[in-house]
C-alpha atoms as a PDB file:
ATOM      1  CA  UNK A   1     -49.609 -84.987  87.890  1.00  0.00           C
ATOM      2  CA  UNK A   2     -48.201 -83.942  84.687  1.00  0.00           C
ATOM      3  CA  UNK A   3     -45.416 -81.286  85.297  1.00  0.00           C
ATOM      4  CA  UNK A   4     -46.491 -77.715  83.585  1.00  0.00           C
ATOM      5  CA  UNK A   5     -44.935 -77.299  80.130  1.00  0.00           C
ATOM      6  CA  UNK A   6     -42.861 -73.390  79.881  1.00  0.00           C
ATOM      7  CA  UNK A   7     -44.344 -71.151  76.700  1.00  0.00           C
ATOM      8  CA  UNK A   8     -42.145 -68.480  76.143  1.00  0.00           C
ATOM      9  CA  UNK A   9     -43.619 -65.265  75.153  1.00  0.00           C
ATOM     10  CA  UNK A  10     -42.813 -64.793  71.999  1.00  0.00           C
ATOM     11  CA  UNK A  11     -44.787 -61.073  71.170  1.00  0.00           C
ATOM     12  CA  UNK A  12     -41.712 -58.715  70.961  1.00  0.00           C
ATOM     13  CA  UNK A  13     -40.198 -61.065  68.401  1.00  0.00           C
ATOM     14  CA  UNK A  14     -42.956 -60.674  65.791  1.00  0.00           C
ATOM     15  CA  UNK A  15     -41.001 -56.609  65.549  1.00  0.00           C
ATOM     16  CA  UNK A  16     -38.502 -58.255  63.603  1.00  0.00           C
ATOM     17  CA  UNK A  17     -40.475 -58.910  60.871  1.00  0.00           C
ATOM     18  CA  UNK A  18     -42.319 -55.790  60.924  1.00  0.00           C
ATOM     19  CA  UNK A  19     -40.988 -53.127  58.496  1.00  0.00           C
ATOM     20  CA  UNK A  20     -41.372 -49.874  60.900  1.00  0.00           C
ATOM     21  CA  UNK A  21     -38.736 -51.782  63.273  1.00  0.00           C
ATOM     22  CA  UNK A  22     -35.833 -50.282  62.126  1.00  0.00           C
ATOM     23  CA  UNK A  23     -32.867 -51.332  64.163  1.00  0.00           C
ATOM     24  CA  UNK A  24     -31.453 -52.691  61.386  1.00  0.00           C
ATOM     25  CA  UNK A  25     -32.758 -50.282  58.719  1.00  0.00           C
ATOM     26  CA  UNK A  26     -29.204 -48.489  57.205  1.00  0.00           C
ATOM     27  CA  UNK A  27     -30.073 -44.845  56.791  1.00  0.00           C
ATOM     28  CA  UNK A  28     -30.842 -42.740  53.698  1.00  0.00           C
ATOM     29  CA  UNK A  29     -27.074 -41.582  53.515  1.00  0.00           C
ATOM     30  CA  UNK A  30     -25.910 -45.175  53.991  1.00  0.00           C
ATOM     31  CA  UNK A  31     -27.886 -46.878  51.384  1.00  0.00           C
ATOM     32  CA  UNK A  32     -27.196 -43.616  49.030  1.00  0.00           C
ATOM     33  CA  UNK A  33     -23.597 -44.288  49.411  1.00  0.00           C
ATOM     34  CA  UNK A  34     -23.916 -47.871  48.449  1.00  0.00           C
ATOM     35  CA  UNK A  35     -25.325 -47.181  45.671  1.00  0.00           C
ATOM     36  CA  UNK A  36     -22.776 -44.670  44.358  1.00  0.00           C
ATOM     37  CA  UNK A  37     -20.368 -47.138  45.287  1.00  0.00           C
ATOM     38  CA  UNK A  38     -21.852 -49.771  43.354  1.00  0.00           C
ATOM     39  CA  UNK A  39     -22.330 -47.853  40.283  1.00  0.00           C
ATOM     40  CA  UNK A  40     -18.396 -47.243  40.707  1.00  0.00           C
ATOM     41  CA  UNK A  41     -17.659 -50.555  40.976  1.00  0.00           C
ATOM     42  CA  UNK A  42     -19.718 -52.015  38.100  1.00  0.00           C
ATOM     43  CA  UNK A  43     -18.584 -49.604  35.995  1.00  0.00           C
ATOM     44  CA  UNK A  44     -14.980 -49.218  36.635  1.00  0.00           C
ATOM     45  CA  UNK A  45     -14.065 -52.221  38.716  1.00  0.00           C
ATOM     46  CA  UNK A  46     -15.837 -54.930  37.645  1.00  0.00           C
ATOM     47  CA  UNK A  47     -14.688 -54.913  33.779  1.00  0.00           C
ATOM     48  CA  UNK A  48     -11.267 -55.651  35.295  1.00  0.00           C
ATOM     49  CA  UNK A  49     -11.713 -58.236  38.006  1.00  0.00           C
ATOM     50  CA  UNK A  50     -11.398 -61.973  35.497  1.00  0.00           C
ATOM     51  CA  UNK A  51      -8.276 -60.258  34.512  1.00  0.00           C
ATOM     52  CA  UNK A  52      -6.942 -59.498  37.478  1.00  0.00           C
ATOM     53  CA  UNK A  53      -7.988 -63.063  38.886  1.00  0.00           C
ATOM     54  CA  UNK A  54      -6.398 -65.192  35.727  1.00  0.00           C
ATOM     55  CA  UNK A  55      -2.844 -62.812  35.999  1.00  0.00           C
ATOM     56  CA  UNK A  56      -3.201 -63.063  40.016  1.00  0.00           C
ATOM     57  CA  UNK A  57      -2.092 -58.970  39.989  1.00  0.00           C
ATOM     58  CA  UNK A  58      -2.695 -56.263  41.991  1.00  0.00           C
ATOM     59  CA  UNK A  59      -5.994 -54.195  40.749  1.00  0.00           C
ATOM     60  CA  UNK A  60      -4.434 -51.028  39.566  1.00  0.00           C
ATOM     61  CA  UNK A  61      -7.197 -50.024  37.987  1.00  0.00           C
ATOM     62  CA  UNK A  62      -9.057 -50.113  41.149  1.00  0.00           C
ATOM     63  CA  UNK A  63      -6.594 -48.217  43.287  1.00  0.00           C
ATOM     64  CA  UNK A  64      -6.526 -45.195  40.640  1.00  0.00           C
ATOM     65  CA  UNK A  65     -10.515 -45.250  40.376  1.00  0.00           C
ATOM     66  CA  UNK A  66     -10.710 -45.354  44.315  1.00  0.00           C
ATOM     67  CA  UNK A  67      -8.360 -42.796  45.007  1.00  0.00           C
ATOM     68  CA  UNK A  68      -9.675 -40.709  42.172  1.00  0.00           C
ATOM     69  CA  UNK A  69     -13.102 -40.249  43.798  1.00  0.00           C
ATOM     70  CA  UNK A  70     -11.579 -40.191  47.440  1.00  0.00           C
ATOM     71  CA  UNK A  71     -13.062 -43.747  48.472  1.00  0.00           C
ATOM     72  CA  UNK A  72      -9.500 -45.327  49.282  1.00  0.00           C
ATOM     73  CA  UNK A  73      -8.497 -45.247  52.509  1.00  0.00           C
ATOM     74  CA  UNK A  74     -11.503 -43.957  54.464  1.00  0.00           C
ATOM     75  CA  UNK A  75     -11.036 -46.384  57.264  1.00  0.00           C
ATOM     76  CA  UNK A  76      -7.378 -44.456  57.883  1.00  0.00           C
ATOM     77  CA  UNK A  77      -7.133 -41.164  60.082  1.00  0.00           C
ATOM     78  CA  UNK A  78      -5.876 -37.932  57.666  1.00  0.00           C
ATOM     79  CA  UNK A  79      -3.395 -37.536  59.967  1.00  0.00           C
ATOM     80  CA  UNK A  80      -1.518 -40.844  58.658  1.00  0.00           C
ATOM     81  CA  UNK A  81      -2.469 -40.423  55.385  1.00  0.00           C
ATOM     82  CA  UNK A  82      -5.912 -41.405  54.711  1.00  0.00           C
ATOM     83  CA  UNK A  83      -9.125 -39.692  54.634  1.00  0.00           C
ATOM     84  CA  UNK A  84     -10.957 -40.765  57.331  1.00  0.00           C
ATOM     85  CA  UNK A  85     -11.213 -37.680  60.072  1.00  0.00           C
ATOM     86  CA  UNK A  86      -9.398 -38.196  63.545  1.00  0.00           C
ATOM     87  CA  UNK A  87     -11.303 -39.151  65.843  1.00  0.00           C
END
């Protein structure tokens, strides 16, 4: 007698590749912010970078863009500095 072969179920996987699953859908404000951020970035950034690769120096032209619009440093607390919120 031939031992019985295991079929796993595979149903709730076929979710993933349906578009209303949205666990990993970013929301409106996300996907809004990455695209102001990569307007920024093409636009003020990029023209830079080959420079700043070939010289091997620090992106000033970066830093002053990112701080300008309040996009440097949002990972740090206010409290030390940045402009992330304390949590």
């Amino acid at each position: 007698m031939a031992a019985a072969r295991y079929t796993p179920n595979l149903n709730h996987m076929q979710r993933f590749g349906d578009s209303s699953f949205d666990l990993f859908k970013l929301s409106e404000e996300h996907n809004e912010l990455r695209a102001v951020l990569r307007d920024l970035c093409e636009k003020e950034i990029a023209p830079y970078a080959a420079d700043v690769d070939e010289n091997s120096r620090f992106p000033e032209e970066a830093l002053k863009v990112l701080n300008d619009t309040g996009f440097s440093a949002v990972h740090v607390p206010e409290e030390y500095g940045g402009r992330a919120p304390a949590r």
